[in-house]
C-alpha atoms as a PDB file:
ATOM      1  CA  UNK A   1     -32.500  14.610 -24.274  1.00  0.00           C
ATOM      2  CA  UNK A   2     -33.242  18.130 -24.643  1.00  0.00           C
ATOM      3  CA  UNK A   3     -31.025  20.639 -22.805  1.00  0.00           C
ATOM      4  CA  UNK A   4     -33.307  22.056 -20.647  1.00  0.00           C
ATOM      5  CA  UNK A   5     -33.647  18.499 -19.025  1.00  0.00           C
ATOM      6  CA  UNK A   6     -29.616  17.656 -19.161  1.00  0.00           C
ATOM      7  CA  UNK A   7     -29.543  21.105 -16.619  1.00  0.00           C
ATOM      8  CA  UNK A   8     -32.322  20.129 -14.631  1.00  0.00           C
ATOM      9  CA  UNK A   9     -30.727  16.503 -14.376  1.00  0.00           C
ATOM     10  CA  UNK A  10     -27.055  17.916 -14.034  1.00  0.00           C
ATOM     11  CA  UNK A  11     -28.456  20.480 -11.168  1.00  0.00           C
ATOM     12  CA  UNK A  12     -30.694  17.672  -9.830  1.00  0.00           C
ATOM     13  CA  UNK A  13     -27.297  15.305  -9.179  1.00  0.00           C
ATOM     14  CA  UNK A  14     -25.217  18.756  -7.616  1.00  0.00           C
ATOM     15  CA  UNK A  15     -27.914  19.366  -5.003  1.00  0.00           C
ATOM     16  CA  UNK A  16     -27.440  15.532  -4.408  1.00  0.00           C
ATOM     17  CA  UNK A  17     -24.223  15.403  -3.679  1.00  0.00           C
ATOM     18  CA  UNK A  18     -24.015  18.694  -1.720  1.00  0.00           C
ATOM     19  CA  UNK A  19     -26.972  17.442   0.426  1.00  0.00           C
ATOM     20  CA  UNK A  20     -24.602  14.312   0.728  1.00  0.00           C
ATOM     21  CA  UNK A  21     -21.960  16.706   1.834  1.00  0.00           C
ATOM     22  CA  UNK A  22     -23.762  18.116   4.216  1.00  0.00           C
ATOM     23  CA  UNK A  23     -25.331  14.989   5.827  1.00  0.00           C
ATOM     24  CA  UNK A  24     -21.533  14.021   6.132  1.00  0.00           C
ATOM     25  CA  UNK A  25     -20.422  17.357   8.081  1.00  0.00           C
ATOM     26  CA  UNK A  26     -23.432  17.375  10.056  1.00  0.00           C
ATOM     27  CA  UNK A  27     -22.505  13.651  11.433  1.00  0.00           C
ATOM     28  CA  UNK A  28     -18.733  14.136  11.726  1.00  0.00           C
ATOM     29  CA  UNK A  29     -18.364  17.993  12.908  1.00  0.00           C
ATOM     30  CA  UNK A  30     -17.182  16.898  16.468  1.00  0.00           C
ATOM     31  CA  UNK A  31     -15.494  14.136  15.486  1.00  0.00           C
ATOM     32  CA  UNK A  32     -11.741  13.152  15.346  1.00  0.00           C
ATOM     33  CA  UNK A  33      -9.826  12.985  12.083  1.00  0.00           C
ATOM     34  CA  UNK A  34      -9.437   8.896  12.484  1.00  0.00           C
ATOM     35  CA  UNK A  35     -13.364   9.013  12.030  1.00  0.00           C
ATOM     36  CA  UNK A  36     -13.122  11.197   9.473  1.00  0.00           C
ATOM     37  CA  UNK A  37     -11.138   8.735   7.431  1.00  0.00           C
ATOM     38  CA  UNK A  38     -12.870   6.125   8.142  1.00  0.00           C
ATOM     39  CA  UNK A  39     -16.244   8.387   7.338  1.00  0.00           C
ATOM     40  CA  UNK A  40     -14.662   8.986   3.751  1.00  0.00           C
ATOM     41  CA  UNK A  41     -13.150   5.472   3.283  1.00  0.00           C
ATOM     42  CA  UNK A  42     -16.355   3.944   4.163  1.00  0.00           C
ATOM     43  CA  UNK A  43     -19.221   6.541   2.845  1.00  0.00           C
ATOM     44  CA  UNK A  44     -17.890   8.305   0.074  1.00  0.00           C
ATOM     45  CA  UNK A  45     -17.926   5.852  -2.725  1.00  0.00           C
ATOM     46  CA  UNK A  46     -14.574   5.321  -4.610  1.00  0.00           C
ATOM     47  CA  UNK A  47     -12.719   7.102  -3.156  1.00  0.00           C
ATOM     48  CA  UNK A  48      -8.351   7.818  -3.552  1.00  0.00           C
ATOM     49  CA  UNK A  49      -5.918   9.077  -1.200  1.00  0.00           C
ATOM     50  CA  UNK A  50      -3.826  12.507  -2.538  1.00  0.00           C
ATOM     51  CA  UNK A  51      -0.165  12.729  -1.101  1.00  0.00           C
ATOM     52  CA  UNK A  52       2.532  14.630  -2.014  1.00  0.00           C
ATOM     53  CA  UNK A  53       4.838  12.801   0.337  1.00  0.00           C
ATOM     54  CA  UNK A  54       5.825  15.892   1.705  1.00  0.00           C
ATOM     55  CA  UNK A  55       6.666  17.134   5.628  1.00  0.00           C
ATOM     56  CA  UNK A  56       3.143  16.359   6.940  1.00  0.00           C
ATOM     57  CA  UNK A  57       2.234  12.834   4.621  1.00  0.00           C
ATOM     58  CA  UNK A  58       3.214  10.637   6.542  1.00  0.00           C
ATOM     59  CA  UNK A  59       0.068  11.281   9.189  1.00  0.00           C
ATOM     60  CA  UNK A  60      -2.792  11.027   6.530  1.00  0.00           C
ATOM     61  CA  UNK A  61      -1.215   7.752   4.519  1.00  0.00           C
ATOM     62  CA  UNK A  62      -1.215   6.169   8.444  1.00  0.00           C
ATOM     63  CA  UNK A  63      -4.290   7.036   9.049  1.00  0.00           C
ATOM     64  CA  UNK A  64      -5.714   5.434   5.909  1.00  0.00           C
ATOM     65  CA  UNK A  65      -3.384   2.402   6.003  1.00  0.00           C
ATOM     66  CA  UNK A  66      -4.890   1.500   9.774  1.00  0.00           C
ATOM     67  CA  UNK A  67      -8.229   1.283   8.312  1.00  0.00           C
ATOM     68  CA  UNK A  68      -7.285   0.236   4.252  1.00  0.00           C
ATOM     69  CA  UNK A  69      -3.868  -0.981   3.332  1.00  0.00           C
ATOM     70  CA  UNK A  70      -5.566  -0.899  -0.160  1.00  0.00           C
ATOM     71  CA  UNK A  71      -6.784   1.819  -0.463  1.00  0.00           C
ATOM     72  CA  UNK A  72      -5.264   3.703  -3.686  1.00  0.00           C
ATOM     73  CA  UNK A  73      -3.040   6.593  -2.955  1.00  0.00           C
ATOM     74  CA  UNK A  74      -2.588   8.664  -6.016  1.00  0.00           C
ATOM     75  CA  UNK A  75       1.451  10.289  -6.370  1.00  0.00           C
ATOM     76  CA  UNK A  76       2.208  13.078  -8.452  1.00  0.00           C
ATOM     77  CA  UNK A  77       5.329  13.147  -9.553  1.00  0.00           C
ATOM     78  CA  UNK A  78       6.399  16.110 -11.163  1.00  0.00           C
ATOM     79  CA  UNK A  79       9.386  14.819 -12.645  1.00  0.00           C
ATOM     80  CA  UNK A  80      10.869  18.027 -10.636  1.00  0.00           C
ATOM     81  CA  UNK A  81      10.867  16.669  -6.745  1.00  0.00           C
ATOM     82  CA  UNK A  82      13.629  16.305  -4.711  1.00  0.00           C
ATOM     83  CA  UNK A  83      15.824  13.274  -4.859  1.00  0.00           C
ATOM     84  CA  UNK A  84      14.753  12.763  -1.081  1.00  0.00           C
ATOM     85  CA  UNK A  85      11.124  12.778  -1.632  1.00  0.00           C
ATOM     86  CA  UNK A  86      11.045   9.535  -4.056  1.00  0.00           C
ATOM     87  CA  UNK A  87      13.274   8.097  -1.757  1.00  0.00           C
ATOM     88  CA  UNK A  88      11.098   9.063   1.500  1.00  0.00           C
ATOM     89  CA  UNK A  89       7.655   7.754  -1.253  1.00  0.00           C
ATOM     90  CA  UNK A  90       8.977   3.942  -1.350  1.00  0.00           C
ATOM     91  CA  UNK A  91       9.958   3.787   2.211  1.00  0.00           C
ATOM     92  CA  UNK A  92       7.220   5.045   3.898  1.00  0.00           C
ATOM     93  CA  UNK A  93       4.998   2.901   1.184  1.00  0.00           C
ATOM     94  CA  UNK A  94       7.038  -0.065   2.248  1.00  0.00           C
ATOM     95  CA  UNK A  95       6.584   0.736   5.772  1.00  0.00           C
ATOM     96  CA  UNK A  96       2.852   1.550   5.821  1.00  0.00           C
ATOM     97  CA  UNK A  97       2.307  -1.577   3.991  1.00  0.00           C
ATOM     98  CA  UNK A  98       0.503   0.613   1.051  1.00  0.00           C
ATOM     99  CA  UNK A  99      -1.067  -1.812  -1.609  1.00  0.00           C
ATOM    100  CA  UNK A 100      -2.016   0.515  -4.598  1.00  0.00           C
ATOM    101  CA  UNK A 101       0.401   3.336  -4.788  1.00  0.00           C
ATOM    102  CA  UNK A 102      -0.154   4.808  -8.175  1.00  0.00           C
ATOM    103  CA  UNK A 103       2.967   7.499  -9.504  1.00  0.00           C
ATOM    104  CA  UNK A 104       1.144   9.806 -11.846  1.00  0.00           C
ATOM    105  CA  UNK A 105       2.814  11.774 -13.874  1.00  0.00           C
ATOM    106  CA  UNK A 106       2.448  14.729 -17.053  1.00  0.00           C
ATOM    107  CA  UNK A 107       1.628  12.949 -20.664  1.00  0.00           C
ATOM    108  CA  UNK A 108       5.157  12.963 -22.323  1.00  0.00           C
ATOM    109  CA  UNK A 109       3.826  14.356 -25.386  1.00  0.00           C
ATOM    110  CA  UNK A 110       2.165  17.252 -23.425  1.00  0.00           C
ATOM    111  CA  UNK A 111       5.502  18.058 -21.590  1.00  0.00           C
ATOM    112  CA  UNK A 112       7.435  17.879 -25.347  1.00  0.00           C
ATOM    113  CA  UNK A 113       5.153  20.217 -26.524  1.00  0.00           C
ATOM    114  CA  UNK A 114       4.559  23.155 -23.363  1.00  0.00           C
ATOM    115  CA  UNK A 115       7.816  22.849 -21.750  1.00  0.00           C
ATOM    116  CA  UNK A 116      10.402  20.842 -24.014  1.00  0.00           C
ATOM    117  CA  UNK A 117      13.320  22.778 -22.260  1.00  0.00           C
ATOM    118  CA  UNK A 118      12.064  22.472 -18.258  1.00  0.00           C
ATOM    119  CA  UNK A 119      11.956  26.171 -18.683  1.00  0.00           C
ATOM    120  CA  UNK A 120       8.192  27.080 -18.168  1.00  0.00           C
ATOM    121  CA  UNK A 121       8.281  27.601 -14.827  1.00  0.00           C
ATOM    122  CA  UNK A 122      10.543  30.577 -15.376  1.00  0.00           C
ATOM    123  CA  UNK A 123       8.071  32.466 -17.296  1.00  0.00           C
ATOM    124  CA  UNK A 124       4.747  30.963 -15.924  1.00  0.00           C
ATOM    125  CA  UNK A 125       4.857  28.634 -12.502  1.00  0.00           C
ATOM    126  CA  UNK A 126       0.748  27.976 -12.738  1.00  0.00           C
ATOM    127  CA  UNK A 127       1.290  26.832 -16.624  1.00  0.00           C
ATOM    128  CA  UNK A 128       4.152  24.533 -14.843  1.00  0.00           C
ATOM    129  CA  UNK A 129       1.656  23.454 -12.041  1.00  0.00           C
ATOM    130  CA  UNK A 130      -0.621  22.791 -14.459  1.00  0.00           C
ATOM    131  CA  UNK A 131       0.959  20.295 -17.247  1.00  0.00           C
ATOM    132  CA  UNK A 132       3.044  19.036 -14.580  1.00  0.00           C
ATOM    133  CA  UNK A 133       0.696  18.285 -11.584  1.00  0.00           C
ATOM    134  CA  UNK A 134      -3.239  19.617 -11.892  1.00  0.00           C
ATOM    135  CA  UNK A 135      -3.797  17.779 -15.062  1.00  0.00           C
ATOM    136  CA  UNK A 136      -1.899  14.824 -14.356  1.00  0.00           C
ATOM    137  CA  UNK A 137      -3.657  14.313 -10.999  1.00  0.00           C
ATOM    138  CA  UNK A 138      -7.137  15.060 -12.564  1.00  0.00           C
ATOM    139  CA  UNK A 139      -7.064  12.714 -15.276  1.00  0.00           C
ATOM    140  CA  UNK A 140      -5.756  10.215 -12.414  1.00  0.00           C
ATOM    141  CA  UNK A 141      -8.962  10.777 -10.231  1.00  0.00           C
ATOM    142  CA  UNK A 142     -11.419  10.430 -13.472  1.00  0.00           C
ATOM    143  CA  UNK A 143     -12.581   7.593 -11.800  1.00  0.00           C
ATOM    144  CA  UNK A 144     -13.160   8.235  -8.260  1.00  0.00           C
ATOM    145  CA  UNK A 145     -16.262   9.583  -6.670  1.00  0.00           C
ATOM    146  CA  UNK A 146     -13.982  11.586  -4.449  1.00  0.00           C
ATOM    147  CA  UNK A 147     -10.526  11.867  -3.018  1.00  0.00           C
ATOM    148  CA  UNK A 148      -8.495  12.764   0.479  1.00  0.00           C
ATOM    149  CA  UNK A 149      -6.589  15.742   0.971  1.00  0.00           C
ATOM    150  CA  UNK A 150      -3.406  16.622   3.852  1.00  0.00           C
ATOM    151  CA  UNK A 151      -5.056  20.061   3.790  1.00  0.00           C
ATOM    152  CA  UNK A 152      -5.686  21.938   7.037  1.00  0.00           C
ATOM    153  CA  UNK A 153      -6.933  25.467   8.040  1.00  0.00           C
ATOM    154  CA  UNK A 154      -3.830  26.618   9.509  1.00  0.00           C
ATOM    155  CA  UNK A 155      -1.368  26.026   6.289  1.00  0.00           C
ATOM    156  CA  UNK A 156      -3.006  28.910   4.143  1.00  0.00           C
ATOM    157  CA  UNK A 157      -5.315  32.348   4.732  1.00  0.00           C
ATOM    158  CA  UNK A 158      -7.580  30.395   1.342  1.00  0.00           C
ATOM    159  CA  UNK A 159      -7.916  27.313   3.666  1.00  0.00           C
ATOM    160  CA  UNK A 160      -9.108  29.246   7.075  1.00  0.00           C
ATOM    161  CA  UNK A 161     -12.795  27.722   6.708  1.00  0.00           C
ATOM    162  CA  UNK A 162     -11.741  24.359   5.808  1.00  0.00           C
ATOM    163  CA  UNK A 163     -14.641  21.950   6.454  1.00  0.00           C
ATOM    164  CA  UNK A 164     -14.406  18.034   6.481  1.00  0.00           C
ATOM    165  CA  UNK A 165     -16.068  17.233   3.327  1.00  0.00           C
ATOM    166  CA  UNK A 166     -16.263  19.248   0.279  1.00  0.00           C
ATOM    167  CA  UNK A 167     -17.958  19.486  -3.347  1.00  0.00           C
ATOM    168  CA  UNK A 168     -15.024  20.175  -5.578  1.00  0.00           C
ATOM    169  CA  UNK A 169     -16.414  22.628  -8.319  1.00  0.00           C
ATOM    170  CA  UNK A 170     -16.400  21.689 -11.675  1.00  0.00           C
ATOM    171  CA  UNK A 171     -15.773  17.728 -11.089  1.00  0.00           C
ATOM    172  CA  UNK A 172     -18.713  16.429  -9.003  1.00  0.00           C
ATOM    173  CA  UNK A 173     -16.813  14.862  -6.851  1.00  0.00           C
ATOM    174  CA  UNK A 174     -16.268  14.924  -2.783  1.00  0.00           C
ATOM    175  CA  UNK A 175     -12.912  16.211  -1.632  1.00  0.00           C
ATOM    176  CA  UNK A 176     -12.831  15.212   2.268  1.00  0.00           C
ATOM    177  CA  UNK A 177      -9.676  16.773   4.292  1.00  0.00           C
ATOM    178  CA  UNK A 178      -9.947  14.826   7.748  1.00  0.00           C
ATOM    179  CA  UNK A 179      -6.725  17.134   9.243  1.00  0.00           C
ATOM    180  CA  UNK A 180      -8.806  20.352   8.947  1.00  0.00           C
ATOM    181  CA  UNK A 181      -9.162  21.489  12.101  1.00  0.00           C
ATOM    182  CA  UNK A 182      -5.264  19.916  13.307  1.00  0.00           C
ATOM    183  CA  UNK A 183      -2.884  22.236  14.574  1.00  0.00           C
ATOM    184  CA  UNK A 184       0.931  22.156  14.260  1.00  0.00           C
ATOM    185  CA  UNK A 185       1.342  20.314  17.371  1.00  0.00           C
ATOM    186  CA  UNK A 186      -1.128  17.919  16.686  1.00  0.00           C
ATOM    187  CA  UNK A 187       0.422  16.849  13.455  1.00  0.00           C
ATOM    188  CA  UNK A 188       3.688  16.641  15.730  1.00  0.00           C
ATOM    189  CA  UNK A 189       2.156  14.352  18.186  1.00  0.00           C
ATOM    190  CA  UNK A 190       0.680  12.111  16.171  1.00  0.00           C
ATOM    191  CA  UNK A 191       4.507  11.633  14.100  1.00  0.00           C
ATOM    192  CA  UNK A 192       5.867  11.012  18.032  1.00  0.00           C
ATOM    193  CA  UNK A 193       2.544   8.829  19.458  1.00  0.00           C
ATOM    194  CA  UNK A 194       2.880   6.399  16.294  1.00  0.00           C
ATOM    195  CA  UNK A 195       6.925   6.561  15.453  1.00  0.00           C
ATOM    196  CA  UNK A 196       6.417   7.709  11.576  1.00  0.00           C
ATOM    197  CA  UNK A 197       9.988   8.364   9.662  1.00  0.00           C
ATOM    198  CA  UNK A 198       9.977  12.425   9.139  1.00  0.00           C
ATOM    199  CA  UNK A 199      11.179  13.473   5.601  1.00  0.00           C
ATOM    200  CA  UNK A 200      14.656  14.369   5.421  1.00  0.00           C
ATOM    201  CA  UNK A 201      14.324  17.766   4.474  1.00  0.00           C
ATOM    202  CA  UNK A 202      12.372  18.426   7.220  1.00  0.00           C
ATOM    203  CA  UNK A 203      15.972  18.538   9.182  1.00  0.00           C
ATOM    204  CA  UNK A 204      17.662  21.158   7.198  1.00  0.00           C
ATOM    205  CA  UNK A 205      14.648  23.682   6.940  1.00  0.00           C
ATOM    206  CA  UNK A 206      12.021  22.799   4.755  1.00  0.00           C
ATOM    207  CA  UNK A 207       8.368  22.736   6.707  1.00  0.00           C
ATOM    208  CA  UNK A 208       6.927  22.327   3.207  1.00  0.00           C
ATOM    209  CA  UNK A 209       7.890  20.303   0.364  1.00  0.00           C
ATOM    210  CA  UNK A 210       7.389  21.090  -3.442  1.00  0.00           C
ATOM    211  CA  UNK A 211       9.421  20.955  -6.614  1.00  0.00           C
ATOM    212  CA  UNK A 212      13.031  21.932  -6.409  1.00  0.00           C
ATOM    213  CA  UNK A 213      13.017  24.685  -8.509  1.00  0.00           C
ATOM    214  CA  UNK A 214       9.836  26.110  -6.839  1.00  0.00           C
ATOM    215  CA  UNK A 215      10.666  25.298  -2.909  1.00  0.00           C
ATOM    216  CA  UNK A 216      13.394  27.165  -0.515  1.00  0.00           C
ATOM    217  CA  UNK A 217      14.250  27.049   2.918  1.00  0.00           C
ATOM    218  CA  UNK A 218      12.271  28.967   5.495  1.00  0.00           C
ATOM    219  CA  UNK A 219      13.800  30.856   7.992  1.00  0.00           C
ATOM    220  CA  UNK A 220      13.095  30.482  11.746  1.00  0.00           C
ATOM    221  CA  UNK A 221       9.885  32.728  12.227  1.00  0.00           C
ATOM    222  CA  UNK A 222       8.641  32.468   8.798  1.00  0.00           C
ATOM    223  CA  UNK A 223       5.366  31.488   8.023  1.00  0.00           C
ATOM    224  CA  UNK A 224       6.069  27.410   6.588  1.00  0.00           C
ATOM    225  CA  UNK A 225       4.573  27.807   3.918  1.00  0.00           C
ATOM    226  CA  UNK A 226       7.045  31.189   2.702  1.00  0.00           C
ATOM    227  CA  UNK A 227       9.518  28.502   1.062  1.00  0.00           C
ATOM    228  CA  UNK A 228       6.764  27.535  -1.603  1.00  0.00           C
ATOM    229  CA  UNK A 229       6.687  29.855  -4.715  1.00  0.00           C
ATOM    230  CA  UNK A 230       8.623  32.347  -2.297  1.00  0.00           C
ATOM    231  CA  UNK A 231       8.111  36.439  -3.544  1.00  0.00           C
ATOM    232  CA  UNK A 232       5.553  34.556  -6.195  1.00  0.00           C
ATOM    233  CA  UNK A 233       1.749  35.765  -5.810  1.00  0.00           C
ATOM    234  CA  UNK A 234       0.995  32.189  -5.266  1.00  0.00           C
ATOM    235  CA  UNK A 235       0.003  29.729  -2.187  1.00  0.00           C
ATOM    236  CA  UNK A 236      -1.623  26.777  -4.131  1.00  0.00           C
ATOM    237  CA  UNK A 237      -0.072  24.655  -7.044  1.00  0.00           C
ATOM    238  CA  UNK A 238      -3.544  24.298  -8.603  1.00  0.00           C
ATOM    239  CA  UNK A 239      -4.617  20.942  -8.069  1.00  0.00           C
ATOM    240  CA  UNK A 240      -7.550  22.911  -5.685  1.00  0.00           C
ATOM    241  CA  UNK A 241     -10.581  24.360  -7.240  1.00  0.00           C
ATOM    242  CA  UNK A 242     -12.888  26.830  -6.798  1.00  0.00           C
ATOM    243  CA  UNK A 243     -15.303  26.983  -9.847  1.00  0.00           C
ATOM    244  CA  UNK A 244     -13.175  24.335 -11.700  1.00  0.00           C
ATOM    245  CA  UNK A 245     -10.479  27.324 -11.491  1.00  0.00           C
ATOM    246  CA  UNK A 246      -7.190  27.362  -9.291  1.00  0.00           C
ATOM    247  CA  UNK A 247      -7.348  28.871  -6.285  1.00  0.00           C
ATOM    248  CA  UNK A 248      -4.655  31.688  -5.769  1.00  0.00           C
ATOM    249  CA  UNK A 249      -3.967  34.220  -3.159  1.00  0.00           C
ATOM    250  CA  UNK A 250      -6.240  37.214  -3.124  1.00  0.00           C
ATOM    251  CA  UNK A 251      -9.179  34.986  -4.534  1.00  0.00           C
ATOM    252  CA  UNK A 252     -12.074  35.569  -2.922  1.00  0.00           C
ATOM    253  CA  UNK A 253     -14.686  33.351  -5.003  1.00  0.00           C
END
């Protein structure tokens, strides 16, 4: 096929799927999360849940299992998380009744080669994000048409016009975040209303789970996101695009 016609085919299938995108915030703008979920898990092809298993999981892995036990939940691990946070992954898998958990984690001969001392993040944390989490997770969701995301407006100054559905750049796929609009306390009312087990770390001062090396404590009246990457010019590990790039802070594209 000549390449004039592979663009006009490629661009054809991107104004598809962002027309799709738009039919799907159009229909679900004043609707509740649950619907939202059930919007994605329903009319968004093959689609995989994203969790981190972090403060705030446990309200989006619900969600789906109410409507999809099965449905497959994609786990990064980093091979740098907190002892807690595997432990927290298999009980609240157990609990939720979660079917296809998947652990995804960095190629071993990709690690050997970029970062054969767990020293990388020392001299470049989005090189560490990268090998250990964006590419992992990508390759993971080569099959999917889209996937679910925990993110919501009020974590981040990049996420303040958060909408519903998404068309990731560079991938062609839908990214749907059904928690978008939530605030704080609605996260915390829907933990209370439905009993879900809180991640330990939660307790002793960590709002926001990463990697150990990369996550601190946040102090009371810090933002809870300051313990991520803390005095680092960074608010997103990377697994978010924006023109198949990583979105950090500052970016305005």
């Amino acid at each position: 096929m000549p390449l004039d016609e592979i663009q006009t085919e490629l661009g054809a299938d991107r104004q598809a799927l962002t027309d799709k995108v738009e039919a799907l915030n159009g229909r679900y703008r004043h609707h509740s999360a649950t619907d939202v979920m059930h919007g994605a898990l329903t009319q968004a092809g093959d689609i995989a849940l994203v969790s981190s298993f972090g403060a705030e999981s446990v309200v989006l892995l619900h969600m789906a299992a109410v409507i999809d036990q099965s449905v497959p939940v994609l786990f990064v691990d980093t091979q740098m998380l907190f002892a807690e946070t595997l432990v927290y992954q298999a009980e609240v898998a157990e609990r939720l009744g979660l079917k296809d958990v998947r652990i995804i984690r960095a190629d071993a001969e990709d690690v050997a080669k970029q970062d054969p001392y767990g020293a990388l993040r020392l001299s470049d944390t989005d090189a560490c994000c990268t090998l250990r989490k964006t590419i992992p997770l990508q390759r993971a969701l080569g099959g999917f048409d889209g996937w679910i995301t925990g993110r919501k407006r009020f974590q981040a100054g990049t996420r303040a016009a958060l909408d519903f559905f998404e068309v990731e750049d560079g991938t062609g796929r839908i990214k749907v975040n059904p928690l978008a609009h939530w605030a704080p306390e609605d996260v915390r009312a829907y933990m209370e209303e439905n009993r879900l087990p809180r991640h330990p770390l939660v307790a002793q001062g960590y709002p926001s789970i990463g990697c150990v090396p990369c996550t601190s404590k946040v102090k009371p009246g810090e933002d809870p996101r300051a313990g991520r990457w803390r005095d680092q010019n960074k608010e997103e590990c990377g697994i978010h695009f924006v023109d198949g790039k990583m979105v950090r802070v500052g970016d305005k594209t």
